[in-house]
Protein backbone atom coordinates (compact mmCIF):
# COMPACT_ATOMS: atom_id res chain seq x y z
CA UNK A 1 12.24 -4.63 24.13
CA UNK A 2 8.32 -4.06 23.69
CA UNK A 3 5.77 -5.03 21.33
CA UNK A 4 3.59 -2.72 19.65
CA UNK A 5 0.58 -3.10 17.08
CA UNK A 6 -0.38 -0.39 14.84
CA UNK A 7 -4.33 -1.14 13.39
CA UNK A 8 -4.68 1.57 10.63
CA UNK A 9 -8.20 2.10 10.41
CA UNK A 10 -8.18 5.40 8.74
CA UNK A 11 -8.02 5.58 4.99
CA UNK A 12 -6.42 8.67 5.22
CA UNK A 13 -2.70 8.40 3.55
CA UNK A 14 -1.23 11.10 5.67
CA UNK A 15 -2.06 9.30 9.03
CA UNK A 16 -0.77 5.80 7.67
CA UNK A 17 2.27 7.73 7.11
CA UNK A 18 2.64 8.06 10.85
CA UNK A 19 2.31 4.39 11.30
CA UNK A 20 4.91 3.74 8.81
CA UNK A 21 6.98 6.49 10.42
CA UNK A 22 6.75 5.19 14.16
CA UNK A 23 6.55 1.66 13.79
CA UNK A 24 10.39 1.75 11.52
CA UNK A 25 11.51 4.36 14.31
CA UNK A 26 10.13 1.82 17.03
CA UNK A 27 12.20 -1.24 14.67
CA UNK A 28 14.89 0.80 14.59
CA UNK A 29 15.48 1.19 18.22
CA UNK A 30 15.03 -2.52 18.33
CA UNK A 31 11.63 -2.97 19.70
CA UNK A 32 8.79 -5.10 17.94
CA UNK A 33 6.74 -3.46 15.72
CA UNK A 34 3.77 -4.55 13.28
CA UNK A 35 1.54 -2.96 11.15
CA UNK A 36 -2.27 -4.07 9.92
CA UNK A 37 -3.91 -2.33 7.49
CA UNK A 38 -8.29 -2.87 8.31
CA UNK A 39 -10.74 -0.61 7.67
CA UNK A 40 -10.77 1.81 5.49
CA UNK A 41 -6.54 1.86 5.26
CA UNK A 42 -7.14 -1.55 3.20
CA UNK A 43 -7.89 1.44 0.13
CA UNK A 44 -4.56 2.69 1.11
CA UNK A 45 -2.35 -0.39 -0.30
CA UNK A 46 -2.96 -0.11 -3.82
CA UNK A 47 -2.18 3.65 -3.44
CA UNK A 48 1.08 3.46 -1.94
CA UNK A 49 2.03 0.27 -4.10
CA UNK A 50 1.85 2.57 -7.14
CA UNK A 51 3.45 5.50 -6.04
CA UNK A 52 6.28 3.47 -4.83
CA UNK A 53 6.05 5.09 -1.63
CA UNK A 54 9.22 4.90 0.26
CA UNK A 55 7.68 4.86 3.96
CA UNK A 56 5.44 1.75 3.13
CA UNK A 57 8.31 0.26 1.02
CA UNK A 58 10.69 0.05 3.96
CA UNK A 59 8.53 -1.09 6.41
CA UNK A 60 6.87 -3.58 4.12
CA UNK A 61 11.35 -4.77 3.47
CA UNK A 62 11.80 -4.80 7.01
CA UNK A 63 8.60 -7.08 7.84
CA UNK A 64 6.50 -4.74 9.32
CA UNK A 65 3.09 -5.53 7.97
CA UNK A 66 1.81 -7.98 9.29
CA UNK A 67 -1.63 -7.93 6.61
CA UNK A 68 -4.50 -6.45 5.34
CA UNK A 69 -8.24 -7.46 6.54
CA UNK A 70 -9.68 -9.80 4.18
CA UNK A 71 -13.19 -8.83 4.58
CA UNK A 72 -12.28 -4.63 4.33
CA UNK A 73 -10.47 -5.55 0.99
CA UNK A 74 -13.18 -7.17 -0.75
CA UNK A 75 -16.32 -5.23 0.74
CA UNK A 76 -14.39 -2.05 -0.25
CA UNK A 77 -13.29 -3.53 -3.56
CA UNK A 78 -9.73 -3.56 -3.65
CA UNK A 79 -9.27 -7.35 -2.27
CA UNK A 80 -7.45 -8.38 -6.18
CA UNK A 81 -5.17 -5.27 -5.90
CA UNK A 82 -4.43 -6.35 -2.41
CA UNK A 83 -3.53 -9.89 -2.68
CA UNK A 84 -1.68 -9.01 -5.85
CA UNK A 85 1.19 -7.15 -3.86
CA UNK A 86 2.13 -10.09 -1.77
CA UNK A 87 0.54 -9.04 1.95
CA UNK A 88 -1.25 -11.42 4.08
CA UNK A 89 -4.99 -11.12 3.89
CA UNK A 90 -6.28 -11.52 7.68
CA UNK A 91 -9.55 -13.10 8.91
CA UNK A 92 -9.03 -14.52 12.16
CA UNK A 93 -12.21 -12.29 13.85
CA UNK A 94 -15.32 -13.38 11.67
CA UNK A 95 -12.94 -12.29 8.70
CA UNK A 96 -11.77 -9.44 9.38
CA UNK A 97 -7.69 -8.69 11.05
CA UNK A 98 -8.41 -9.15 14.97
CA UNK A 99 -6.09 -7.81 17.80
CA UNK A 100 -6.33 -10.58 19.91
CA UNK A 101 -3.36 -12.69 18.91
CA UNK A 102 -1.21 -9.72 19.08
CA UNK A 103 -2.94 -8.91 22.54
CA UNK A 104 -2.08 -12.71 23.69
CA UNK A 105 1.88 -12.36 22.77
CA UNK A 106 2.17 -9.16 24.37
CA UNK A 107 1.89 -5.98 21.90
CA UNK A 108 0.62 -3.25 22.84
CA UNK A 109 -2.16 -2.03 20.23
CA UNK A 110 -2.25 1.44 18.90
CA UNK A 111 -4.91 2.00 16.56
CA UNK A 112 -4.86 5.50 14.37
C-alpha cells in the first residue's frame, strides 16, 4: 500500500475534481490517500459545499481531506465559510497547510 498527498493549489473546480477523482480511486484500491485544499482551492470549499457536489462529498465521508490552509482561507476571505463545514484548518508552516508531515510518514505529494 502507498501514501499519496494531493495539495490543490488551483482554484479551478474542474482540476479539484481530479483530486477528488484519483485520490477515492487510489482509496478504493486500498492505498492511502489525502487531500489539502491551500491556495487558491481554499475558494473551492464553499463552492462545492453548496452544490452538494458528490465527488467532494464522498471523499470528504471517506476521510480524505485532510484540511484547508488557515492562512489561504482568511487572506482570501472565505476562512467563516470554511470552518463552518467541519474541515480542519491547517497552519503547521508559518500558517499555512505544509507537506512536511506528510513527507515524514511517507506520502508521496502530488500537487495540481
Amino acid at each position: 500500500m502507498k501514501k499519496y498527498l494531493f495539495y490543490g493549489m488551483t482554484g479551478e473546480k474542474m482540476c479539484f475534481q481530479h483530486i477528488f477523482m484519483n485520490a477515492l480511486d487510489l482509496h478504493g484500491s486500498g492505498h492511502e490517500a489525502r487531500i489539502i485544499f491551500e491556495g487558491a482551492s481554499v475558494k473551492l470549499v464553499a463552492v462545492f459545499e453548496e452544490e452538494n457536489n458528490p465527488m467532494y462529498k464522498k471523499a470528504k465521508e471517506a476521510g480524505l481531506i485532510a484540511g484547508a490552509c488557515l492562512a489561504c482561507s482568511k487572506v482570501l476571505g472565505v476562512y467563516d465559510e470554511v470552518v463552518n463545514t467541519g474541515l480542519t484548518m491547517l497552519d503547521d508552516m508559518n500558517g499555512h497547510a505544509g507537506m512536511k508531515s506528510y513527507i515524514e510518514k511517507g506520502f508521496e505529494v502530488i500537487s495540481m
